[in-house]
ModelCIF file with pLDDT and N, C-alpha, C, O atoms, coordinates in Angstrom:
data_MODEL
#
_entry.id   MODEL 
#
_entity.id                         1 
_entity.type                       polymer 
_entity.pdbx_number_of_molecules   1 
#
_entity_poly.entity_id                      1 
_entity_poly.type                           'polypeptide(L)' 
_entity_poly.nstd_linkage                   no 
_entity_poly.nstd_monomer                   no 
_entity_poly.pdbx_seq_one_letter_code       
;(UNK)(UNK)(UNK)(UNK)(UNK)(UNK)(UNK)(UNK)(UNK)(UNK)(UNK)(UNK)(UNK)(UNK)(UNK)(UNK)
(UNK)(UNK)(UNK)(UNK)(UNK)(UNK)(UNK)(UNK)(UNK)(UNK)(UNK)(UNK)(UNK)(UNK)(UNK)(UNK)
(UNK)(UNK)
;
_entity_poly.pdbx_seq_one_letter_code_can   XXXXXXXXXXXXXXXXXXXXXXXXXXXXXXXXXX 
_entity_poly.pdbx_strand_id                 A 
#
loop_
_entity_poly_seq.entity_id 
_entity_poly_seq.num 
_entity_poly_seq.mon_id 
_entity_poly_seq.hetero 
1 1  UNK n 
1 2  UNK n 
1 3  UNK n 
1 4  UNK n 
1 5  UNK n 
1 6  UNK n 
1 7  UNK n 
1 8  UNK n 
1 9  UNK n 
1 10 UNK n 
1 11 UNK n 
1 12 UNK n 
1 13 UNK n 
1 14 UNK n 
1 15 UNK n 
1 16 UNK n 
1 17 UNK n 
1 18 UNK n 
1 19 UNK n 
1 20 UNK n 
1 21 UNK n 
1 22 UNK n 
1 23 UNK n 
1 24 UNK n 
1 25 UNK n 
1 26 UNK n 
1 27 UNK n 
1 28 UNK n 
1 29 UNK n 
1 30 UNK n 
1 31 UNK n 
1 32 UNK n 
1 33 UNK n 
1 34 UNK n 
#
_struct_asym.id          A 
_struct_asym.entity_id   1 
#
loop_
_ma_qa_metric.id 
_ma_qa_metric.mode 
_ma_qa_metric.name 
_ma_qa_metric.software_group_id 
_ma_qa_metric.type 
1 global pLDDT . pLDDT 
2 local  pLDDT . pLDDT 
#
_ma_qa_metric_global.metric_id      1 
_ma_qa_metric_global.metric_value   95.85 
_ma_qa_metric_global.model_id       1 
_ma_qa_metric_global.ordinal_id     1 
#
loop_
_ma_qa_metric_local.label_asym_id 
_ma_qa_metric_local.label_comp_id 
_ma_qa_metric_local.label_seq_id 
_ma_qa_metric_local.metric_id 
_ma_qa_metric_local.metric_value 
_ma_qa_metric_local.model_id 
_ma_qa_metric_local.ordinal_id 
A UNK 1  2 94.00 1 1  
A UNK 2  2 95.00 1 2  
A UNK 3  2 96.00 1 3  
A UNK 4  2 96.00 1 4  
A UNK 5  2 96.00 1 5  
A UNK 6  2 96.00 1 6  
A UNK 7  2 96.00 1 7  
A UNK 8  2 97.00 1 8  
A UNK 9  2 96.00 1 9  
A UNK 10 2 96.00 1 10 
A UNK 11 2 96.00 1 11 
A UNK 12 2 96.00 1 12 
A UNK 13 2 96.00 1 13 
A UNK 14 2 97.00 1 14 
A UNK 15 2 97.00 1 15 
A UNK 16 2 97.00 1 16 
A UNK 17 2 97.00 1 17 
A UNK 18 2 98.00 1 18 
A UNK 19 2 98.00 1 19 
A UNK 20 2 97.00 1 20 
A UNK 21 2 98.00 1 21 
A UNK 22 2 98.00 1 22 
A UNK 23 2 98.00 1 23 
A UNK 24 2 97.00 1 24 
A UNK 25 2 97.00 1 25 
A UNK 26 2 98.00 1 26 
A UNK 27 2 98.00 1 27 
A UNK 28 2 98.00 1 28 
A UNK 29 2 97.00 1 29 
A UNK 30 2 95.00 1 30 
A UNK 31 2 92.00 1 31 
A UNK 32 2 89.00 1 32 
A UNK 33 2 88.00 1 33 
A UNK 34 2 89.00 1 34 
#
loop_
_atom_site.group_PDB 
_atom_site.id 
_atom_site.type_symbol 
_atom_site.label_atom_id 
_atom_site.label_alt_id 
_atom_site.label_comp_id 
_atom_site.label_asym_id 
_atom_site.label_entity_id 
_atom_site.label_seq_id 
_atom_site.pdbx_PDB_ins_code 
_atom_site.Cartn_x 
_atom_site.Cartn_y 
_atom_site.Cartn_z 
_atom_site.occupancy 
_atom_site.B_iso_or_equiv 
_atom_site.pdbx_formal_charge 
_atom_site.auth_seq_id 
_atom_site.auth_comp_id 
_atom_site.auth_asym_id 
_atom_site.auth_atom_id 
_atom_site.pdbx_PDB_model_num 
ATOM 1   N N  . UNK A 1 1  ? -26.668 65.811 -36.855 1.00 94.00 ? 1  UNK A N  1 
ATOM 2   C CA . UNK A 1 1  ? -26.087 67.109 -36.494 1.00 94.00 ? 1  UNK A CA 1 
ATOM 3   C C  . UNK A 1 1  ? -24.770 67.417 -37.158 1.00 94.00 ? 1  UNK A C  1 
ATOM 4   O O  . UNK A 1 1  ? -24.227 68.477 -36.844 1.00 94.00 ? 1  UNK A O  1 
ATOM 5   N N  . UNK A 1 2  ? -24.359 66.860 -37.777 1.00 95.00 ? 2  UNK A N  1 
ATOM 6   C CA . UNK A 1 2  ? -22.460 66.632 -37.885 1.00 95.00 ? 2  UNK A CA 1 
ATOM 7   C C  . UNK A 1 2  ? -22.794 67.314 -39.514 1.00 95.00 ? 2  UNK A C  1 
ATOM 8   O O  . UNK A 1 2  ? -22.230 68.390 -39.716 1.00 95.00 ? 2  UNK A O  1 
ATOM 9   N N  . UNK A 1 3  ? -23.294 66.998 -40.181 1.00 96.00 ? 3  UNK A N  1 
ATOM 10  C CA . UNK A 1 3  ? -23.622 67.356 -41.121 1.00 96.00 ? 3  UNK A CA 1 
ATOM 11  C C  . UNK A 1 3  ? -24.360 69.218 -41.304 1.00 96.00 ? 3  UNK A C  1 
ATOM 12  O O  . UNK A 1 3  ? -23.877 70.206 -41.857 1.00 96.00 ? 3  UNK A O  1 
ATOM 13  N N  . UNK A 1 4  ? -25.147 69.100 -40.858 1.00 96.00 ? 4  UNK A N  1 
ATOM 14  C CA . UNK A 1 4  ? -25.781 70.723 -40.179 1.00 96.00 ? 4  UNK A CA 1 
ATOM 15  C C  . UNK A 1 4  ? -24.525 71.628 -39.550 1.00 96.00 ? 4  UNK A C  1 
ATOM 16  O O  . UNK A 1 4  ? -24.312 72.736 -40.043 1.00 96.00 ? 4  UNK A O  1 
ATOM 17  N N  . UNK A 1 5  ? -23.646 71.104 -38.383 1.00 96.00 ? 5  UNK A N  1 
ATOM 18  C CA . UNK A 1 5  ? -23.190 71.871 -37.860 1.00 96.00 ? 5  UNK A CA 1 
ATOM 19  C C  . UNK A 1 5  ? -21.662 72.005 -38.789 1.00 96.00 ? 5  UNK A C  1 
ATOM 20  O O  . UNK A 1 5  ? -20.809 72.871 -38.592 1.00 96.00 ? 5  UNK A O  1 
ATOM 21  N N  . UNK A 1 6  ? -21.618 71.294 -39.463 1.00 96.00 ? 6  UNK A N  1 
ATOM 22  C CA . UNK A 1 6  ? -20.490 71.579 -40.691 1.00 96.00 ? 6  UNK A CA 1 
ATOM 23  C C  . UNK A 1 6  ? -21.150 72.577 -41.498 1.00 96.00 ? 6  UNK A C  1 
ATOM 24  O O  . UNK A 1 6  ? -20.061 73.035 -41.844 1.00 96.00 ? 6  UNK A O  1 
ATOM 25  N N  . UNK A 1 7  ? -21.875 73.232 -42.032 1.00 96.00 ? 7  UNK A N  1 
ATOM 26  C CA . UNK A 1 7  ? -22.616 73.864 -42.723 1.00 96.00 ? 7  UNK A CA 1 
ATOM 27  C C  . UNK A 1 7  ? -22.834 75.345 -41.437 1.00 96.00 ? 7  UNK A C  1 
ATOM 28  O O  . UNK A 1 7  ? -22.727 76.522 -41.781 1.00 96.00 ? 7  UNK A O  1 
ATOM 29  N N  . UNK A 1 8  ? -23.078 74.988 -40.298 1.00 97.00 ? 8  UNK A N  1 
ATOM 30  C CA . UNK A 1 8  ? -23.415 76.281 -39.710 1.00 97.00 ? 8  UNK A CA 1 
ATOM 31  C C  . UNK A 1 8  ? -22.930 75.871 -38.857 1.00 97.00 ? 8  UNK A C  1 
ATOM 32  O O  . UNK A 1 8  ? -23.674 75.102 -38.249 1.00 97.00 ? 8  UNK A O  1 
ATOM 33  N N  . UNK A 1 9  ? -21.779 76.003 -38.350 1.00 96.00 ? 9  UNK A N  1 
ATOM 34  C CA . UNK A 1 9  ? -20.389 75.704 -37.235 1.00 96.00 ? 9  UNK A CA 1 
ATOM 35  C C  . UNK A 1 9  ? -21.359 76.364 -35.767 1.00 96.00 ? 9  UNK A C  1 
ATOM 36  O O  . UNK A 1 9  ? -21.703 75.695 -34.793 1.00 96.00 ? 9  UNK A O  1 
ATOM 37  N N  . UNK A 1 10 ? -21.715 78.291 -36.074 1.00 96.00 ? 10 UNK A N  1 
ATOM 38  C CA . UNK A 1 10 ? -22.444 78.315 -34.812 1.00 96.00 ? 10 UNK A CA 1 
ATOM 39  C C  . UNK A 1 10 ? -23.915 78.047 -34.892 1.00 96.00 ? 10 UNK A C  1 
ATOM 40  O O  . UNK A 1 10 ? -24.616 78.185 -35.895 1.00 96.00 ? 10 UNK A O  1 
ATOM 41  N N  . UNK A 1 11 ? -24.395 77.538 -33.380 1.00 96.00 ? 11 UNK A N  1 
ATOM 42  C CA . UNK A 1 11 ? -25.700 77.846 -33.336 1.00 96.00 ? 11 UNK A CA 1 
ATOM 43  C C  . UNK A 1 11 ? -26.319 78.786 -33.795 1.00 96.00 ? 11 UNK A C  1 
ATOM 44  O O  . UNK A 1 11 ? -27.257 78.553 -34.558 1.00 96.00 ? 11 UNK A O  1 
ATOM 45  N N  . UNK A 1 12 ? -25.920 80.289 -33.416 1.00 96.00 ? 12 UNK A N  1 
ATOM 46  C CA . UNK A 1 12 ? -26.523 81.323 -33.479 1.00 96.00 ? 12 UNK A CA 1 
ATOM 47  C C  . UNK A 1 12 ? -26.995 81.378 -34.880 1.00 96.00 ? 12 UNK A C  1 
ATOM 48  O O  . UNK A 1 12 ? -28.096 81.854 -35.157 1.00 96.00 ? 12 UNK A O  1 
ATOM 49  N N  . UNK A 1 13 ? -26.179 80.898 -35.777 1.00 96.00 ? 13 UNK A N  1 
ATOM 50  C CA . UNK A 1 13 ? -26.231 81.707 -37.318 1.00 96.00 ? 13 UNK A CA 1 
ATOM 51  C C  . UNK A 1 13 ? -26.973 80.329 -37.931 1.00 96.00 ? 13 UNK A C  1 
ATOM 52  O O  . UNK A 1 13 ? -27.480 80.229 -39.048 1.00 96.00 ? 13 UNK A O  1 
ATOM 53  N N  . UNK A 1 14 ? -26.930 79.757 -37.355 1.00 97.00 ? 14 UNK A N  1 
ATOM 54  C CA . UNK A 1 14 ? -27.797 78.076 -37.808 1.00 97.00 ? 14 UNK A CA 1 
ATOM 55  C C  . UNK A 1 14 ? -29.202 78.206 -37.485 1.00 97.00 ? 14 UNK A C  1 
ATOM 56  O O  . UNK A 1 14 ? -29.985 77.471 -38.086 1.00 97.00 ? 14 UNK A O  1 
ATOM 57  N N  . UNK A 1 15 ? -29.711 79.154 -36.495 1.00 97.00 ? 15 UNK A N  1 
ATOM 58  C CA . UNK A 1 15 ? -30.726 79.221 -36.092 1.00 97.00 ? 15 UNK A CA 1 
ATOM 59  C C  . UNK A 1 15 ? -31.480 80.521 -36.771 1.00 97.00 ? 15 UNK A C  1 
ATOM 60  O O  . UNK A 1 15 ? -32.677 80.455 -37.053 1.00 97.00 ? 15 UNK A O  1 
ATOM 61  N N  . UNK A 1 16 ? -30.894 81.412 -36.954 1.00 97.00 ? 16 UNK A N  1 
ATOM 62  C CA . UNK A 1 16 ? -30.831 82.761 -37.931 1.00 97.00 ? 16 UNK A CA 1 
ATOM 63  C C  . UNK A 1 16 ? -31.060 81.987 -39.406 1.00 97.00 ? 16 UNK A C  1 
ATOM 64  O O  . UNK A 1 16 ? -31.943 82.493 -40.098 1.00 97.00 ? 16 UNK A O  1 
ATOM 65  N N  . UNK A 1 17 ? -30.325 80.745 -40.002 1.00 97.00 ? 17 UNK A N  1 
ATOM 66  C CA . UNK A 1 17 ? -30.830 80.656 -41.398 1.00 97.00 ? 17 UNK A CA 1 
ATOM 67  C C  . UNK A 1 17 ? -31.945 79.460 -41.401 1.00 97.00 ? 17 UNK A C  1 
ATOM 68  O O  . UNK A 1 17 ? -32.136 79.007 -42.530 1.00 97.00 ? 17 UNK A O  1 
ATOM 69  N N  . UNK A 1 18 ? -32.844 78.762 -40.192 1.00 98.00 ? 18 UNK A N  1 
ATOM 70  C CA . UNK A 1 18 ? -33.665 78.224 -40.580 1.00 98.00 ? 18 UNK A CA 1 
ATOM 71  C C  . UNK A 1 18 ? -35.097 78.799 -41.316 1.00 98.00 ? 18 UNK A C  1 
ATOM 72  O O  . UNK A 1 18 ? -35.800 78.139 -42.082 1.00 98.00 ? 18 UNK A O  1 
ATOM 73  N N  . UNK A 1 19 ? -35.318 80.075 -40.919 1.00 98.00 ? 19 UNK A N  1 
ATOM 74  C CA . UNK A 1 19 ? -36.643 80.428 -41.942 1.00 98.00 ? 19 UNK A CA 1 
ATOM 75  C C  . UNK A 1 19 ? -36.258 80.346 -43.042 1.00 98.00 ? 19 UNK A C  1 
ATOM 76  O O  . UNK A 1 19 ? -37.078 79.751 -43.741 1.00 98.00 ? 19 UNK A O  1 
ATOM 77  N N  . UNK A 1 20 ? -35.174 80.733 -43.694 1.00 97.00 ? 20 UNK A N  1 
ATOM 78  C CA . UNK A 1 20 ? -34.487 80.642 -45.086 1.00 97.00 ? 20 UNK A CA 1 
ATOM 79  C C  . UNK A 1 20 ? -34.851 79.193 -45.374 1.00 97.00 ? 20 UNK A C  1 
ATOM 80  O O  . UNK A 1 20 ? -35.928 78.909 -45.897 1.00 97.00 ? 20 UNK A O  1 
ATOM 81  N N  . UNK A 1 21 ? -33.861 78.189 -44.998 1.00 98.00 ? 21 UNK A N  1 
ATOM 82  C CA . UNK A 1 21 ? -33.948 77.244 -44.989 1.00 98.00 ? 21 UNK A CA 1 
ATOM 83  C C  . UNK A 1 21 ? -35.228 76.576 -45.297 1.00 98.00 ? 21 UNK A C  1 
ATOM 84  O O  . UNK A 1 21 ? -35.326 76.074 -46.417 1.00 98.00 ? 21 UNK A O  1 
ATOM 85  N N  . UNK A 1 22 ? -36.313 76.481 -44.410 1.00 98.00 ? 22 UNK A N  1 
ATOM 86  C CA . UNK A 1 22 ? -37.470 76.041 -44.433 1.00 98.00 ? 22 UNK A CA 1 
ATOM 87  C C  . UNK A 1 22 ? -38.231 76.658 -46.078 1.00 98.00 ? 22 UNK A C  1 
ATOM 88  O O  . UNK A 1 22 ? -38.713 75.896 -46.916 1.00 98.00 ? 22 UNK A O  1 
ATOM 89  N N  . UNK A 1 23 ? -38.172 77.985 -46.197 1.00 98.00 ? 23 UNK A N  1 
ATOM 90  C CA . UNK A 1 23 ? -38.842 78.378 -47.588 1.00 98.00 ? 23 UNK A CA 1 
ATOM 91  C C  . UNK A 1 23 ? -38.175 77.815 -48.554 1.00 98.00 ? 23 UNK A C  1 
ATOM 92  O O  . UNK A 1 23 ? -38.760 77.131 -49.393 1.00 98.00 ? 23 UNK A O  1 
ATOM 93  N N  . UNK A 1 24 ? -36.759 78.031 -48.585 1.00 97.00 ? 24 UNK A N  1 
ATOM 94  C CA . UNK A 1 24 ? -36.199 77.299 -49.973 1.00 97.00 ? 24 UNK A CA 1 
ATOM 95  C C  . UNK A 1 24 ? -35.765 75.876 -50.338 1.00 97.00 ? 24 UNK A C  1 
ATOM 96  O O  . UNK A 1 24 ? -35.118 75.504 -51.317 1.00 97.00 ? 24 UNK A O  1 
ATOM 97  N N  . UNK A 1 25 ? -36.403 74.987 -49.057 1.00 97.00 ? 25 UNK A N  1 
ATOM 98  C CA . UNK A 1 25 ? -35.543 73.317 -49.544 1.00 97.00 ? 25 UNK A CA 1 
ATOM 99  C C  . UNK A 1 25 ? -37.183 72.776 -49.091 1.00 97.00 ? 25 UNK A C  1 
ATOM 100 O O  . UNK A 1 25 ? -37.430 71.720 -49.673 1.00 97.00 ? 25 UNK A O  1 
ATOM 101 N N  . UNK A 1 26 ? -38.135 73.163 -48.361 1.00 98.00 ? 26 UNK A N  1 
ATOM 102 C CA . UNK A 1 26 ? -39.168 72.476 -47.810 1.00 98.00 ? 26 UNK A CA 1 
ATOM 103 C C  . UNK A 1 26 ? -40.704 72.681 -48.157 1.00 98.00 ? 26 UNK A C  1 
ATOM 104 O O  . UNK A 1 26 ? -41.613 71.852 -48.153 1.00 98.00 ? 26 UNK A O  1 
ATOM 105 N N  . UNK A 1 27 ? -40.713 73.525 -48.343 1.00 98.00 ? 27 UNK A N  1 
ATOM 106 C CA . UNK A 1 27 ? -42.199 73.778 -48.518 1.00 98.00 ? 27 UNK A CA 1 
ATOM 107 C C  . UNK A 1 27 ? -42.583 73.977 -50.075 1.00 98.00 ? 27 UNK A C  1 
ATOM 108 O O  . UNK A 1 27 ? -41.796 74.470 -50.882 1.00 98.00 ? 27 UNK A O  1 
ATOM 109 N N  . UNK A 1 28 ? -43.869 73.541 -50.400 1.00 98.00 ? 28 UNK A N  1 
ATOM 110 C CA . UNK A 1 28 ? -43.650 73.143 -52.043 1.00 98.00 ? 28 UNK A CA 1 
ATOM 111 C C  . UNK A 1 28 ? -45.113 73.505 -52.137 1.00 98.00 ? 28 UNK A C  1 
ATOM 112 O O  . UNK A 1 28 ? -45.862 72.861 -51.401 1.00 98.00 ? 28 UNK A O  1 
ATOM 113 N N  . UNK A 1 29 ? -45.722 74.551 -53.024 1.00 97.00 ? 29 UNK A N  1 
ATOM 114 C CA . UNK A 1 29 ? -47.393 74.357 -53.279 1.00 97.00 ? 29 UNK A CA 1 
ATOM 115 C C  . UNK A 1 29 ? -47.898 74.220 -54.478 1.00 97.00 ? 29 UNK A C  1 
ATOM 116 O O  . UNK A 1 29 ? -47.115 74.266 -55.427 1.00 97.00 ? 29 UNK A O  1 
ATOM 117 N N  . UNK A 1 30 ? -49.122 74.048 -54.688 1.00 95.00 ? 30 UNK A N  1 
ATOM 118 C CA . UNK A 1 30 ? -50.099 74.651 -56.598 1.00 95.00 ? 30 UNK A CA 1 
ATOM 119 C C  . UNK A 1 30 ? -50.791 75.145 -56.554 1.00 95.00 ? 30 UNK A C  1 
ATOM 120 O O  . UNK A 1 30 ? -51.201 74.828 -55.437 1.00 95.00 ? 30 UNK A O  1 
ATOM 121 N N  . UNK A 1 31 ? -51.578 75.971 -56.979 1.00 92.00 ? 31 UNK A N  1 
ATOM 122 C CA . UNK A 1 31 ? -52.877 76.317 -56.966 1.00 92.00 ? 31 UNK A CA 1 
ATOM 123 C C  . UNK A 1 31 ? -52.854 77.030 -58.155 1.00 92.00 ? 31 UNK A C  1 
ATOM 124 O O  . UNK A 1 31 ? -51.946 77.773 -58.528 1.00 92.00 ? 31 UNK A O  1 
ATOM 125 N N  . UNK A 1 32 ? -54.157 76.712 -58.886 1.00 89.00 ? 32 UNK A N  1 
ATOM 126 C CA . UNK A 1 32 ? -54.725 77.303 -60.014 1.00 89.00 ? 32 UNK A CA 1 
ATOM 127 C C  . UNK A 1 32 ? -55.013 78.550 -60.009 1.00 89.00 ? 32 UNK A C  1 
ATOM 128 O O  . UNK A 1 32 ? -55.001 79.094 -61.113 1.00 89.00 ? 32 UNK A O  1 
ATOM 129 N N  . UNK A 1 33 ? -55.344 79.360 -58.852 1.00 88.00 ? 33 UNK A N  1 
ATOM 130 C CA . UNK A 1 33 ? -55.960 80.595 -58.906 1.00 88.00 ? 33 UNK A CA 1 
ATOM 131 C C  . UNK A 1 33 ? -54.121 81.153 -58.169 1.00 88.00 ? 33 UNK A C  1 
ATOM 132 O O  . UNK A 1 33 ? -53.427 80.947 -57.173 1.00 88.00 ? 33 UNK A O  1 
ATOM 133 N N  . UNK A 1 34 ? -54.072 82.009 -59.597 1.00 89.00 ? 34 UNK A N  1 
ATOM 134 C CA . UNK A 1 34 ? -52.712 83.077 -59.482 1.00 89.00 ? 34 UNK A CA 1 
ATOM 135 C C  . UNK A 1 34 ? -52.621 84.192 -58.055 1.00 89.00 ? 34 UNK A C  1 
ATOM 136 O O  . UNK A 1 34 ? -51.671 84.966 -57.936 1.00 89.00 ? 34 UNK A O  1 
#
């Protein structure tokens, strides 16, 4: 947490940037068909 909540001091706005979060550091795909 110490780490996270240095980065997003409040809850509120920590909880507001996890969809962000999740698309741009976590989720990874391929697929051949464009």
């Amino acid at each position: 947490g110490a780490d996270l909540q240095d980065a997003f001091p409040e809850r509120a706005d920590f909880s507001r940037q996890v969809p962000r979060l999740i698309l741009e550091n976590n989720l990874h795909g391929i697929d051949i068909d464009p």
